[in-house]
PDB file of N, CA and C in Angstrom:
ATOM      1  N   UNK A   1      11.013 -34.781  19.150  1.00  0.00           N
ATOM      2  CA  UNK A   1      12.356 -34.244  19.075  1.00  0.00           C
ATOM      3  C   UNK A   1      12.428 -33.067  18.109  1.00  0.00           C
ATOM      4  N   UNK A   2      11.784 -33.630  17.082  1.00  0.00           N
ATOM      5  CA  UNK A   2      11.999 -32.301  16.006  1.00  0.00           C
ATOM      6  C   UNK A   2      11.381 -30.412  16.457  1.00  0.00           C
ATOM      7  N   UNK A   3      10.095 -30.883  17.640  1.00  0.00           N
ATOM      8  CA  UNK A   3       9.382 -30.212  18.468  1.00  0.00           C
ATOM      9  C   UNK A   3      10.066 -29.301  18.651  1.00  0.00           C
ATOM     10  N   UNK A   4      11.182 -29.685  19.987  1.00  0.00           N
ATOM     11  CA  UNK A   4      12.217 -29.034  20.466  1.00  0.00           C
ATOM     12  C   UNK A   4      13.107 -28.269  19.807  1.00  0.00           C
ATOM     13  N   UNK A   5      13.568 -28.503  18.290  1.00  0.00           N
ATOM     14  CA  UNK A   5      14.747 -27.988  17.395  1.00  0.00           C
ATOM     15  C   UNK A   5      13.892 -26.640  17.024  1.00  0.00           C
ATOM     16  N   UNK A   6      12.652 -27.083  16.343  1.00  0.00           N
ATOM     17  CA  UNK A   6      12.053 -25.854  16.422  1.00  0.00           C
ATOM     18  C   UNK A   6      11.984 -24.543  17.514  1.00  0.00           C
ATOM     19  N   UNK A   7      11.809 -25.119  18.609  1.00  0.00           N
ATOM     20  CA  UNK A   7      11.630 -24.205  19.955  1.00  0.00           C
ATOM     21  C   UNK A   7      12.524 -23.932  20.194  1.00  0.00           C
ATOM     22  N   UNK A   8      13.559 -23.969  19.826  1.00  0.00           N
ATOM     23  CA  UNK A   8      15.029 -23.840  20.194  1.00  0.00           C
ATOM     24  C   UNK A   8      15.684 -22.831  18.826  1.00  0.00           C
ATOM     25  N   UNK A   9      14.984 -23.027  17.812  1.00  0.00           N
ATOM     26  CA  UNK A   9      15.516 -21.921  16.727  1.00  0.00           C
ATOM     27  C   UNK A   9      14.850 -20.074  17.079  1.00  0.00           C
ATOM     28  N   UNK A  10      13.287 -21.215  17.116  1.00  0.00           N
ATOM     29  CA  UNK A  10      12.405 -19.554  17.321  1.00  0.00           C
ATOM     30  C   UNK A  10      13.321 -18.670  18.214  1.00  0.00           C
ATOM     31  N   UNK A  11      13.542 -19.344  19.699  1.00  0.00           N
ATOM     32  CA  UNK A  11      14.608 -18.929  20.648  1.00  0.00           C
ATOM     33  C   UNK A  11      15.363 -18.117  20.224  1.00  0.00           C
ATOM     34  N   UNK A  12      16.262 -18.594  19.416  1.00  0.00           N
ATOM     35  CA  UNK A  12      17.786 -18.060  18.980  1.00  0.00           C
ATOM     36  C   UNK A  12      17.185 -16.530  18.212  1.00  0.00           C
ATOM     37  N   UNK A  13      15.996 -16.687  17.090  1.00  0.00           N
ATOM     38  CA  UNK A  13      15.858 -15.789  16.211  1.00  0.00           C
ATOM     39  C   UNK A  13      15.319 -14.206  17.029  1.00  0.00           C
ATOM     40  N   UNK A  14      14.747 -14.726  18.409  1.00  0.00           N
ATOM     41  CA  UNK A  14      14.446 -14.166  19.455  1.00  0.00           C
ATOM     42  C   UNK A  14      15.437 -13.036  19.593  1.00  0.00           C
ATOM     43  N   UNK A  15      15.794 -14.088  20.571  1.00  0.00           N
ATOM     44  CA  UNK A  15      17.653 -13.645  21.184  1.00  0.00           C
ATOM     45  C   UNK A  15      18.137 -12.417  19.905  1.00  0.00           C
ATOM     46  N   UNK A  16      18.508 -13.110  18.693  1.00  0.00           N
ATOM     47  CA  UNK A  16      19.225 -12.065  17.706  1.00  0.00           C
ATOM     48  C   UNK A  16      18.528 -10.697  17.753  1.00  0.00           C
ATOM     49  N   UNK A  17      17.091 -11.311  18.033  1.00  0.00           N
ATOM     50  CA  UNK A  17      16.418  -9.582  17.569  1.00  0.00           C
ATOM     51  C   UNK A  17      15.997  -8.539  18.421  1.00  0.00           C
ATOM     52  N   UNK A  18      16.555  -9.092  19.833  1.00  0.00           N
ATOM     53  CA  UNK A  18      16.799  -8.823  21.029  1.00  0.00           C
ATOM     54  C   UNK A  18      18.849  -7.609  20.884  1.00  0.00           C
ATOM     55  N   UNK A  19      19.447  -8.647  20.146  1.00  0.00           N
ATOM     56  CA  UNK A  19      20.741  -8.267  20.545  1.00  0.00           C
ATOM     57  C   UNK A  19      21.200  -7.245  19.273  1.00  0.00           C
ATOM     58  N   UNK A  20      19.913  -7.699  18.003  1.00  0.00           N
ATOM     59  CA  UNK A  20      20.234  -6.755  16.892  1.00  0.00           C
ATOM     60  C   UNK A  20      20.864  -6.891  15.617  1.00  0.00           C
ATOM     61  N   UNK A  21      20.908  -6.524  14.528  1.00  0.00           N
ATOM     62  CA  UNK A  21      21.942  -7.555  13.529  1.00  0.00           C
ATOM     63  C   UNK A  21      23.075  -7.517  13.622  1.00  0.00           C
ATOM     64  N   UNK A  22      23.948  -8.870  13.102  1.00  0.00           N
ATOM     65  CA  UNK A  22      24.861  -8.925  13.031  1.00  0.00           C
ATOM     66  C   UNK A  22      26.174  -7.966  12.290  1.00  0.00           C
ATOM     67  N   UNK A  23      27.143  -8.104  12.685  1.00  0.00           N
ATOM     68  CA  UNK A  23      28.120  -6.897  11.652  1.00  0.00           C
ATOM     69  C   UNK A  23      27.986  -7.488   9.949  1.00  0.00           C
ATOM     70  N   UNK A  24      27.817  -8.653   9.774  1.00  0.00           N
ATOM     71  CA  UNK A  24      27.503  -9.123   8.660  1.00  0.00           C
ATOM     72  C   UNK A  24      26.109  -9.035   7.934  1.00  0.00           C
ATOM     73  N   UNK A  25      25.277  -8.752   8.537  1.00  0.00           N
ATOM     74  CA  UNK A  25      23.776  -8.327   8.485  1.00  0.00           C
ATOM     75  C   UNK A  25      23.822  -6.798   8.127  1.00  0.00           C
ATOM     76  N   UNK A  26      24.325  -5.987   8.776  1.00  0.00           N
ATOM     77  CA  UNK A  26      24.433  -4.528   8.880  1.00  0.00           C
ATOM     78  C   UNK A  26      25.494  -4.368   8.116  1.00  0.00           C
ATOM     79  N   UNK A  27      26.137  -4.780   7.174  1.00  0.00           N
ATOM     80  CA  UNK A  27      27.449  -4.625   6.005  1.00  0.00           C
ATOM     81  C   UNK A  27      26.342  -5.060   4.577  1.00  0.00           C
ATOM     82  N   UNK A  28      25.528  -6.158   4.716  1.00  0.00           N
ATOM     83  CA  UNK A  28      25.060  -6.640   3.856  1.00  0.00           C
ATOM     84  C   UNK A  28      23.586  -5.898   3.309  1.00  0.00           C
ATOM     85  N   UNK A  29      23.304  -4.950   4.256  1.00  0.00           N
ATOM     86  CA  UNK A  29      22.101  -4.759   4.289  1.00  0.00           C
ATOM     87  C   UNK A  29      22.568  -2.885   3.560  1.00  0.00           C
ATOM     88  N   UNK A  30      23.899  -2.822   4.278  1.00  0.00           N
ATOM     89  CA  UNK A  30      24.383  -0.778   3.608  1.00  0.00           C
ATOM     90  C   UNK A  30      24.511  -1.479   2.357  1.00  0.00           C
ATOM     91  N   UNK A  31      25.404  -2.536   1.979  1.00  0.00           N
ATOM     92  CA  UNK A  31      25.372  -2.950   0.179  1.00  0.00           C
ATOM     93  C   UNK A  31      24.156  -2.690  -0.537  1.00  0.00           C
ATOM     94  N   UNK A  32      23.176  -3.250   0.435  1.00  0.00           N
ATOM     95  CA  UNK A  32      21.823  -3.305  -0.394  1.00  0.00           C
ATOM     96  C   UNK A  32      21.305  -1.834  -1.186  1.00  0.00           C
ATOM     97  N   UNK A  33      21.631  -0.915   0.168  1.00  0.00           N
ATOM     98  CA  UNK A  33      21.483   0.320  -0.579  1.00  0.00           C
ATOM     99  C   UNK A  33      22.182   1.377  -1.237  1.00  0.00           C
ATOM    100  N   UNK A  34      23.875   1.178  -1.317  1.00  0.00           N
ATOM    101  CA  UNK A  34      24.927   1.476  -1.343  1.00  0.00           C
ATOM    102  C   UNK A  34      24.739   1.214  -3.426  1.00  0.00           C
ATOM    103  N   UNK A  35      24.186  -0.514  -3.201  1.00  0.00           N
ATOM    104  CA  UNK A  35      24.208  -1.239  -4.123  1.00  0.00           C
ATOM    105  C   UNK A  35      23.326  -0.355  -5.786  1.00  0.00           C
ATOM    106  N   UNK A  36      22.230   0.727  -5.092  1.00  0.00           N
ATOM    107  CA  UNK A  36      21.456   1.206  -6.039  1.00  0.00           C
ATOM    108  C   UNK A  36      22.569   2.654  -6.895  1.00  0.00           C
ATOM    109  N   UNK A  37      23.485   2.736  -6.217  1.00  0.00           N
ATOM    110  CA  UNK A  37      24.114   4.037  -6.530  1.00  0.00           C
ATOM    111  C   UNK A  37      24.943   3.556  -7.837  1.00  0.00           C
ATOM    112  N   UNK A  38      25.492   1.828  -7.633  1.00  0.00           N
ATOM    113  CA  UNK A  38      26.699   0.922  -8.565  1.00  0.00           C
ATOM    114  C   UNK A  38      25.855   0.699  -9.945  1.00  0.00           C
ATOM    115  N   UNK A  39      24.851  -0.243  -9.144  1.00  0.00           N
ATOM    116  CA  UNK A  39      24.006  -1.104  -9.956  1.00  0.00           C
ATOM    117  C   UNK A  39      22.633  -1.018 -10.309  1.00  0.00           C
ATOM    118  N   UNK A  40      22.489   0.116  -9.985  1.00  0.00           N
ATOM    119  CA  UNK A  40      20.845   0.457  -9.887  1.00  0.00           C
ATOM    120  C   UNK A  40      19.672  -0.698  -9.205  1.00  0.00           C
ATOM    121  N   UNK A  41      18.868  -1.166  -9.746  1.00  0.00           N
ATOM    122  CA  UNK A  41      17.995  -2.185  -8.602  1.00  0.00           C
ATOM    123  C   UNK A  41      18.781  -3.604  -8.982  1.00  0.00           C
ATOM    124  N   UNK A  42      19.973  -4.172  -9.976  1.00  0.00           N
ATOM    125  CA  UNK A  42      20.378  -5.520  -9.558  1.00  0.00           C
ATOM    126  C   UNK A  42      21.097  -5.507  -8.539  1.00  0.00           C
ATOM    127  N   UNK A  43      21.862  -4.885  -7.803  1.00  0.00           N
ATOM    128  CA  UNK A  43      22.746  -4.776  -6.874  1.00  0.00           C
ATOM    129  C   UNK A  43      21.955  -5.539  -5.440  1.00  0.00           C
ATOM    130  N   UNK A  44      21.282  -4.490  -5.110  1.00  0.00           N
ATOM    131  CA  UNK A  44      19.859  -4.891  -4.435  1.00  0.00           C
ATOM    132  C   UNK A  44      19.284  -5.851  -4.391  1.00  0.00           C
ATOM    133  N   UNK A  45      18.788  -6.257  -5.338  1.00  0.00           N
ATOM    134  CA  UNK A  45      18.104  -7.513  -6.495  1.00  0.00           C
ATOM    135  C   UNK A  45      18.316  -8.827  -5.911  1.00  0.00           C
ATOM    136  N   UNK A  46      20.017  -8.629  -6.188  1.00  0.00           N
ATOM    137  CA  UNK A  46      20.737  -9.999  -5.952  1.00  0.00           C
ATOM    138  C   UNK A  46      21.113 -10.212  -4.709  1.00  0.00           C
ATOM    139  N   UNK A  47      21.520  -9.196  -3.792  1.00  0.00           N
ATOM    140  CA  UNK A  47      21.354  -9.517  -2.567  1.00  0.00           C
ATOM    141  C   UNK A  47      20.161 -10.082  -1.898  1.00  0.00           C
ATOM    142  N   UNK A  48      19.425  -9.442  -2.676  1.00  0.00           N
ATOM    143  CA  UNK A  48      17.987  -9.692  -1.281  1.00  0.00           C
ATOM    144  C   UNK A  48      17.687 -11.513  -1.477  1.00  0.00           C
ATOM    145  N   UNK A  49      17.836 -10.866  -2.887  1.00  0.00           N
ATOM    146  CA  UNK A  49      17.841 -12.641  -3.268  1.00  0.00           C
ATOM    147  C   UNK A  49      18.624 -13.940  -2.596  1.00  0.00           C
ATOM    148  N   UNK A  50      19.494 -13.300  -2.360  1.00  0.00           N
ATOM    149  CA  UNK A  50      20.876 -14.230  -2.012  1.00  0.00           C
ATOM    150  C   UNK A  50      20.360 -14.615  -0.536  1.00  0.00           C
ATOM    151  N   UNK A  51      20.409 -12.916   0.258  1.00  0.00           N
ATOM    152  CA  UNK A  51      20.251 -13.456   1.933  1.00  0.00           C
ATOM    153  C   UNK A  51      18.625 -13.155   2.759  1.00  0.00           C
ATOM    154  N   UNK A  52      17.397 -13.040   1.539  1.00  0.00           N
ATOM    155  CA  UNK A  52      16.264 -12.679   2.514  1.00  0.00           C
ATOM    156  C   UNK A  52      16.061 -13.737   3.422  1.00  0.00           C
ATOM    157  N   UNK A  53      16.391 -15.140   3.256  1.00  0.00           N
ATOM    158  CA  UNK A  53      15.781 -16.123   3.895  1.00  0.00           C
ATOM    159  C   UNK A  53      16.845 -16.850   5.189  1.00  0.00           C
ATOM    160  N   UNK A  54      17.914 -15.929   5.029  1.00  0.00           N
ATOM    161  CA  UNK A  54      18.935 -15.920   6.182  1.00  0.00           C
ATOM    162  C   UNK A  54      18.607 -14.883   7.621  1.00  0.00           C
ATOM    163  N   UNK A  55      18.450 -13.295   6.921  1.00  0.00           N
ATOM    164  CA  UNK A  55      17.822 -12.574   7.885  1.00  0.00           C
ATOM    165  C   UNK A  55      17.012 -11.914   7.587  1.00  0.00           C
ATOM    166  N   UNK A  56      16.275 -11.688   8.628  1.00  0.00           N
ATOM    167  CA  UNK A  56      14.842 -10.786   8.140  1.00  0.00           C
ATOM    168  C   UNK A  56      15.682  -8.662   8.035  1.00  0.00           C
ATOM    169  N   UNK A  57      16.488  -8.525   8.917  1.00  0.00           N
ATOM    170  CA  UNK A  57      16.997  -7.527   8.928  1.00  0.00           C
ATOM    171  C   UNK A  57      17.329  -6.919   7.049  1.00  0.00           C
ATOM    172  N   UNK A  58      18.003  -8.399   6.328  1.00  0.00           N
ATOM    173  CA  UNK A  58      18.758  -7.862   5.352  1.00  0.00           C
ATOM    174  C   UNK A  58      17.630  -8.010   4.587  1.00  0.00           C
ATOM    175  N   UNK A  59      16.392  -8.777   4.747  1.00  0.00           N
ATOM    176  CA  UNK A  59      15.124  -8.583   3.904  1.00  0.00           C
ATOM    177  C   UNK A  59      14.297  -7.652   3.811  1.00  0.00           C
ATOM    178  N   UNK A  60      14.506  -7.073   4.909  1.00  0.00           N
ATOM    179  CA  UNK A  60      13.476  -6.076   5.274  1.00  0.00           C
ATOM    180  C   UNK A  60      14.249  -4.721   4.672  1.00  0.00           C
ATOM    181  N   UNK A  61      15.561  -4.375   4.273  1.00  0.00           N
ATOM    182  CA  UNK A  61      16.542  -3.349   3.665  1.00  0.00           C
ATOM    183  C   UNK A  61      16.193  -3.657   2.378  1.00  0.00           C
ATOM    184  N   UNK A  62      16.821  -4.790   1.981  1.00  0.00           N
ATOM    185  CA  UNK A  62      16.574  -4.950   0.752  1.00  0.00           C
ATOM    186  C   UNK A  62      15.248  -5.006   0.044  1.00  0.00           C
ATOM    187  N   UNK A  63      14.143  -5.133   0.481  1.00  0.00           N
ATOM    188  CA  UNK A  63      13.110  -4.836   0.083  1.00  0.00           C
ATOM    189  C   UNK A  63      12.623  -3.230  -0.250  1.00  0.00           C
ATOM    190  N   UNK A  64      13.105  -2.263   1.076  1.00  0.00           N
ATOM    191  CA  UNK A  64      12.998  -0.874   0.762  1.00  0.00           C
ATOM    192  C   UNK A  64      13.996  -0.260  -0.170  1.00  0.00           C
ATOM    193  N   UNK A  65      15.180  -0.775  -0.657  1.00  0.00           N
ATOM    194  CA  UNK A  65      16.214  -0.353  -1.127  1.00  0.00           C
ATOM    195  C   UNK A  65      15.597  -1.262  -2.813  1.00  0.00           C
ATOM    196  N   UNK A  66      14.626  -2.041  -2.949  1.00  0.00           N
ATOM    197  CA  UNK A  66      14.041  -2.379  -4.565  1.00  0.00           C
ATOM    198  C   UNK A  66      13.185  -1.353  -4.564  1.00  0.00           C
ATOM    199  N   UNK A  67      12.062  -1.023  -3.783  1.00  0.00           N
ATOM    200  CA  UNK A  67      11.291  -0.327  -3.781  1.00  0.00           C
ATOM    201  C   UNK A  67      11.608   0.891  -4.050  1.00  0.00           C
ATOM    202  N   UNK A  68      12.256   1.929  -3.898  1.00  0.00           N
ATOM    203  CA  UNK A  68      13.003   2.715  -3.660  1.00  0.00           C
ATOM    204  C   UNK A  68      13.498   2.764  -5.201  1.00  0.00           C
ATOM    205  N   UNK A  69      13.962   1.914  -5.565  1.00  0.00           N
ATOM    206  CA  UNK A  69      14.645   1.446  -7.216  1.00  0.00           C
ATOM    207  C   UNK A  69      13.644   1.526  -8.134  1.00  0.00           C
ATOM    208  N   UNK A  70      12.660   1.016  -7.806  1.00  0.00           N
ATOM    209  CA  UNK A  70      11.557   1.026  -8.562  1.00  0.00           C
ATOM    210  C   UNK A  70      10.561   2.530  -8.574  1.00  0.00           C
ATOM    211  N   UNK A  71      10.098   3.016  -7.732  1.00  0.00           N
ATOM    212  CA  UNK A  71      10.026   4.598  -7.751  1.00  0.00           C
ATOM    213  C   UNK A  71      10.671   5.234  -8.457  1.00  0.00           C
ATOM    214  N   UNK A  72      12.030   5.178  -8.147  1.00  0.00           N
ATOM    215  CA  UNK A  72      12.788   6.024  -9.409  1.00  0.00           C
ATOM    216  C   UNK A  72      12.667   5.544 -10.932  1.00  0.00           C
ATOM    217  N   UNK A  73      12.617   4.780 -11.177  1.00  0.00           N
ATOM    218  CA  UNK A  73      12.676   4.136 -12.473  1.00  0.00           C
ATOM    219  C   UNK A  73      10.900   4.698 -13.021  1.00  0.00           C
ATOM    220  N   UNK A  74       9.999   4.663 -12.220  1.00  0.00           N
ATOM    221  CA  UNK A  74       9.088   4.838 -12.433  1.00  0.00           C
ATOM    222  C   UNK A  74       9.195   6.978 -12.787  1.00  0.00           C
ATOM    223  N   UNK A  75       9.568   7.321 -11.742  1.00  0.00           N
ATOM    224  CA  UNK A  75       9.714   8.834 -11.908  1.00  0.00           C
ATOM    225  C   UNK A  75      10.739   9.028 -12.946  1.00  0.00           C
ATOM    226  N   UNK A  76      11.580   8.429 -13.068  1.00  0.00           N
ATOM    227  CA  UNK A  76      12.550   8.519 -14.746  1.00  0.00           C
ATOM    228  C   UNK A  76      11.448   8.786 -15.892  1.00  0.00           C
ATOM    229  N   UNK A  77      10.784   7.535 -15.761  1.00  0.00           N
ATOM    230  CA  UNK A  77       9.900   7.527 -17.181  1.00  0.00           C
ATOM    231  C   UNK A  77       8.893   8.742 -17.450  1.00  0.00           C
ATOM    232  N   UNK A  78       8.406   9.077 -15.736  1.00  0.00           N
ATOM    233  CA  UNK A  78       7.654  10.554 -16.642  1.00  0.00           C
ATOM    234  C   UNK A  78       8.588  11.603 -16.537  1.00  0.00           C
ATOM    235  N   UNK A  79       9.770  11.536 -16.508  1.00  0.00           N
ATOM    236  CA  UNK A  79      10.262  12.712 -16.288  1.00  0.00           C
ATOM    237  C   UNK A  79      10.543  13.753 -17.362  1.00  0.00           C
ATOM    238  N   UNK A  80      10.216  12.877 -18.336  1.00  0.00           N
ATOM    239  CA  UNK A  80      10.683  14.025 -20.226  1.00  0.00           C
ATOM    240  C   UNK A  80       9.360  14.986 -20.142  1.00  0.00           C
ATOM    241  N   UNK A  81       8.225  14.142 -19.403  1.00  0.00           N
ATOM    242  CA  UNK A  81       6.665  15.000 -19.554  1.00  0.00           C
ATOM    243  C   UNK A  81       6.682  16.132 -18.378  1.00  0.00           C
ATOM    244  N   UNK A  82       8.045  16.305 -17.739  1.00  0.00           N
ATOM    245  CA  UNK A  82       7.893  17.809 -16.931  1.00  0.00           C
ATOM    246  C   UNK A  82       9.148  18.310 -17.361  1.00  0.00           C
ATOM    247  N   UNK A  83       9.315  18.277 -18.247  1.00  0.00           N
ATOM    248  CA  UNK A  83      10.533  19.360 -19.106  1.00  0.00           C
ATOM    249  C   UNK A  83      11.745  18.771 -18.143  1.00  0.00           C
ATOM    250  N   UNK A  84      12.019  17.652 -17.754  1.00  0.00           N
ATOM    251  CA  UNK A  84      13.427  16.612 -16.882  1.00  0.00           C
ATOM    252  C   UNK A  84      13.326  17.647 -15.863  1.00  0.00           C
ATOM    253  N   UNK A  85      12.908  18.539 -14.973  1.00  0.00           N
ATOM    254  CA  UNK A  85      13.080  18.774 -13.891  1.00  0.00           C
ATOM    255  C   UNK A  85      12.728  17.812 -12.640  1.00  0.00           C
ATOM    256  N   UNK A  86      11.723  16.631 -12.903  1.00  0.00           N
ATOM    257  CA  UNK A  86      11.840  15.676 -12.410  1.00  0.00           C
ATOM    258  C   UNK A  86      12.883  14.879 -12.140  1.00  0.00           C
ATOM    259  N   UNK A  87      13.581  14.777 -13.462  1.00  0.00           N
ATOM    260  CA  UNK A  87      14.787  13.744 -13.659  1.00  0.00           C
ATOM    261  C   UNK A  87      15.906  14.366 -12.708  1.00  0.00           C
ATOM    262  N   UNK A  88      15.762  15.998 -12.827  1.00  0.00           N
ATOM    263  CA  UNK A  88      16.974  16.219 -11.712  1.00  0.00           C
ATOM    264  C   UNK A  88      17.075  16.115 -10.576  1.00  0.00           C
ATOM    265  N   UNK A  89      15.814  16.546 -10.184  1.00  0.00           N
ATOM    266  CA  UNK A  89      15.502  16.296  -8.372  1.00  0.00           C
ATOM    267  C   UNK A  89      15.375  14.733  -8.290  1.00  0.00           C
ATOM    268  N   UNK A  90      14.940  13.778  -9.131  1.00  0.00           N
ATOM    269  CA  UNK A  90      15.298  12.188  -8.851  1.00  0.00           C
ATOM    270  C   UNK A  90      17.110  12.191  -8.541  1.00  0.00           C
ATOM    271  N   UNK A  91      17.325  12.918  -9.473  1.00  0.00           N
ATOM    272  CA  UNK A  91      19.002  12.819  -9.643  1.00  0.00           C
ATOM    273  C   UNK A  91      20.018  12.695  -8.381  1.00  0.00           C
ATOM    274  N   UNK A  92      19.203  13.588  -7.431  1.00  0.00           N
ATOM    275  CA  UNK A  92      19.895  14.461  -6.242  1.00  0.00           C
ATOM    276  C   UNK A  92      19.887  13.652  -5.703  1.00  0.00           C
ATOM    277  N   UNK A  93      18.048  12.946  -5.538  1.00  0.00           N
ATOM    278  CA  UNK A  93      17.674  12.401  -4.629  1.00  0.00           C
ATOM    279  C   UNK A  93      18.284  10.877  -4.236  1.00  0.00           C
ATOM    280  N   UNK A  94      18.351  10.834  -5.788  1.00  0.00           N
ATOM    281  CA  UNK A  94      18.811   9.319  -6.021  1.00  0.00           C
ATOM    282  C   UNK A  94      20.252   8.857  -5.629  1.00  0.00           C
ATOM    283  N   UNK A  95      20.982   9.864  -5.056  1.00  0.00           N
ATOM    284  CA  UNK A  95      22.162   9.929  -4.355  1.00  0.00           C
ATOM    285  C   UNK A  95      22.204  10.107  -2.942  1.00  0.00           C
ATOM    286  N   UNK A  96      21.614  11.066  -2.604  1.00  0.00           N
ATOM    287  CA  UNK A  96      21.175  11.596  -1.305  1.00  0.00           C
ATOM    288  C   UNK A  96      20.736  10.164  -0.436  1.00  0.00           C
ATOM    289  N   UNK A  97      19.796   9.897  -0.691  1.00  0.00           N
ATOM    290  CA  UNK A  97      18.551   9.447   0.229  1.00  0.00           C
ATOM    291  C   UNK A  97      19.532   7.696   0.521  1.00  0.00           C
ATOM    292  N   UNK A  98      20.425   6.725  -0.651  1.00  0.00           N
ATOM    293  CA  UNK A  98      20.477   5.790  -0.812  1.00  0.00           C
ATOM    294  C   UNK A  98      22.134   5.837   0.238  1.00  0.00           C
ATOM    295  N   UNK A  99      22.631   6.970   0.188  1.00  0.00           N
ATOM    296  CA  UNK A  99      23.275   7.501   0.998  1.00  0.00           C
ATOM    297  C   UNK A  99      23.313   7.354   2.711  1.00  0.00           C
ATOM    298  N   UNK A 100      22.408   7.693   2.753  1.00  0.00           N
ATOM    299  CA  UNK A 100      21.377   7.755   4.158  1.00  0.00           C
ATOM    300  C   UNK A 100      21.176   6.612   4.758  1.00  0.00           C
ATOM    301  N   UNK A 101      20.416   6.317   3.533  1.00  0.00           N
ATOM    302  CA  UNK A 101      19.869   4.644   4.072  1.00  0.00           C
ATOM    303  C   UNK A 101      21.114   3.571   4.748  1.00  0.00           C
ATOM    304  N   UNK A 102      22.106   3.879   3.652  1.00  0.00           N
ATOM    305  CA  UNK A 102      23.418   3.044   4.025  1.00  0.00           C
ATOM    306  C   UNK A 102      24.250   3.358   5.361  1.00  0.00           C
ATOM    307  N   UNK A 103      23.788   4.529   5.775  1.00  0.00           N
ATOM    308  CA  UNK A 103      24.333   5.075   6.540  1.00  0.00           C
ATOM    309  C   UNK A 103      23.550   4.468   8.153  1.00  0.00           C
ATOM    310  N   UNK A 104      22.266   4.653   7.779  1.00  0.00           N
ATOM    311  CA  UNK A 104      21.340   3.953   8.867  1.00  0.00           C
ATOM    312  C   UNK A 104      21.604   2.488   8.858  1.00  0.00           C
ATOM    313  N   UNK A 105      21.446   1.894   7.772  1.00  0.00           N
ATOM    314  CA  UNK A 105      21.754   0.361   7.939  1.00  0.00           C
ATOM    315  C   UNK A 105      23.226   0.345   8.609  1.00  0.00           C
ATOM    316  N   UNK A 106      23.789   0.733   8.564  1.00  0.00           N
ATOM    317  CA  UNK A 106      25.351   0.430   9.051  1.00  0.00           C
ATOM    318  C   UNK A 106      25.142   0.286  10.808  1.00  0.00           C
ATOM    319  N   UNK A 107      24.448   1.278  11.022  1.00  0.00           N
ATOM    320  CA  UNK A 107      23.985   1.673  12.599  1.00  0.00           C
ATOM    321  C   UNK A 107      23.306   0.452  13.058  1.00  0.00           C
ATOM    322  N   UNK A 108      22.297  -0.159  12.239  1.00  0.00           N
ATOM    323  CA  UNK A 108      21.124  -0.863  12.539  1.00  0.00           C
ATOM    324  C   UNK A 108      20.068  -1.006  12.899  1.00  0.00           C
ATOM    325  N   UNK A 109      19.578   0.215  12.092  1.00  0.00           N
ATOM    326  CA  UNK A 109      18.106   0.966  11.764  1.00  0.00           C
ATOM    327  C   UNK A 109      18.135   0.310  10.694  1.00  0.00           C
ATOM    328  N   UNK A 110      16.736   0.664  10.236  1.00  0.00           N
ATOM    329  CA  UNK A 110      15.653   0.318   8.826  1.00  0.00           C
ATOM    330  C   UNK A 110      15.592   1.710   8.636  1.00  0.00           C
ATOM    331  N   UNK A 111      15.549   1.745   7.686  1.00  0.00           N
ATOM    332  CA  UNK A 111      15.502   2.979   7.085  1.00  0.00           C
ATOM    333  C   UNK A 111      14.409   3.211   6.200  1.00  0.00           C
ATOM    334  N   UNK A 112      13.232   4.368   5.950  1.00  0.00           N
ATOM    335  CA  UNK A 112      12.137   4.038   5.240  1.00  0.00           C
ATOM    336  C   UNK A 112      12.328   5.705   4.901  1.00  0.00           C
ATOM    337  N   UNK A 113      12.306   5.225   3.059  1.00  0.00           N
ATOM    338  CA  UNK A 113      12.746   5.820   2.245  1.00  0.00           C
ATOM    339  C   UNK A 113      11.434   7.159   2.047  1.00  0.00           C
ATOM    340  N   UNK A 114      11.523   8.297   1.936  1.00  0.00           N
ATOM    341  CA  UNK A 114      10.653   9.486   1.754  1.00  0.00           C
ATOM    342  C   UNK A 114       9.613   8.706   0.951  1.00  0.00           C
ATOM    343  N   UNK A 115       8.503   9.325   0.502  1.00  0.00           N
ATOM    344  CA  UNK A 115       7.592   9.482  -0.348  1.00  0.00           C
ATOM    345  C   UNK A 115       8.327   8.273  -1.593  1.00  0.00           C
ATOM    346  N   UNK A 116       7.897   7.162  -1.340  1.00  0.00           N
ATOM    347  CA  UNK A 116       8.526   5.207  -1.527  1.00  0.00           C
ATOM    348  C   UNK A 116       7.594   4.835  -2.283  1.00  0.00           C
ATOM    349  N   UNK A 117       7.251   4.186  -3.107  1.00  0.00           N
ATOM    350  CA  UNK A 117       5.751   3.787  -3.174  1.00  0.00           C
ATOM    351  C   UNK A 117       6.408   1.971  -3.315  1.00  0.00           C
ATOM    352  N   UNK A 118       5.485   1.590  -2.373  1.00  0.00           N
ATOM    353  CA  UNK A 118       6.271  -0.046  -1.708  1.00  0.00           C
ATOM    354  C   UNK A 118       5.419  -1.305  -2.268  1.00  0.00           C
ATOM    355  N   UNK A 119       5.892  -1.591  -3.477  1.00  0.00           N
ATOM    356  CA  UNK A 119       5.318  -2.688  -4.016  1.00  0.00           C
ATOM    357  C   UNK A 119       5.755  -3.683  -3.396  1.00  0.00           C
ATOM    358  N   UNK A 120       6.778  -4.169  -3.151  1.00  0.00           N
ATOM    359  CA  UNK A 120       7.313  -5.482  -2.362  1.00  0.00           C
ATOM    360  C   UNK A 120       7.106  -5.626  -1.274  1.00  0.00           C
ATOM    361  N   UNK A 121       6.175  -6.485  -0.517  1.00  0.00           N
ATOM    362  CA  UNK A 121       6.076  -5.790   0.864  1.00  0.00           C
ATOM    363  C   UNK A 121       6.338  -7.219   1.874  1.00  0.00           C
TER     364      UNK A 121
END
């Protein structure tokens, strides 16, 4: 019996990824990256935390939208060693791009962030 419940979930998870995420999936997933502009990577953080194991859609955002967090934070730190012209083009970018992403997640694309470097994978 338990056989069947299984074969019957895989099914469903099928079906969804067949029909695409949900409006609640695709709201939760623009937060994720919406979330780096508020909160920098907890925003993100806590979502992914909250719903990776609900959908793979909002795991798979929220994973590029830490990653993404983490790059910058990483390009922050050398940025005093190129006279902050780094820090500004992070600056732009760091608006721009998280922008985008939210914009694609809303649609229900994945969005994969420029030149990312993807520790979480």
């Amino acid at each position: 019996m338990a056989r069947r419940d299984d074969d019957e979930r895989d099914g469903d998870d099928e079906d969804r990824d067949a029909r695409g995420p949900s409006k609640d999936e695709k709201q939760m997933a623009m937060f994720c990256h919406l979330g780096l502009l508020i909160g920098g990577f907890l925003v993100p953080l806590i979502i992914w935390l909250m719903k990776k194991d609900e959908s793979r859609y909002i795991d798979r955002n929220g994973k590029e939208a830490l990653n993404f967090a983490i790059t910058l934070l990483i390009g922050h730190m050398i940025g005093p060693f190129t006279l902050c012209i780094l820090t500004l083009v992070l600056l732009v970018v760091g608006i721009m791009f998280p922008i985008q992403a939210a914009m694609a997640a809303n649609r229900g694309e994945t969005y994969r962030y420029p030149m990312c470097l993807r520790f979480i994978k």
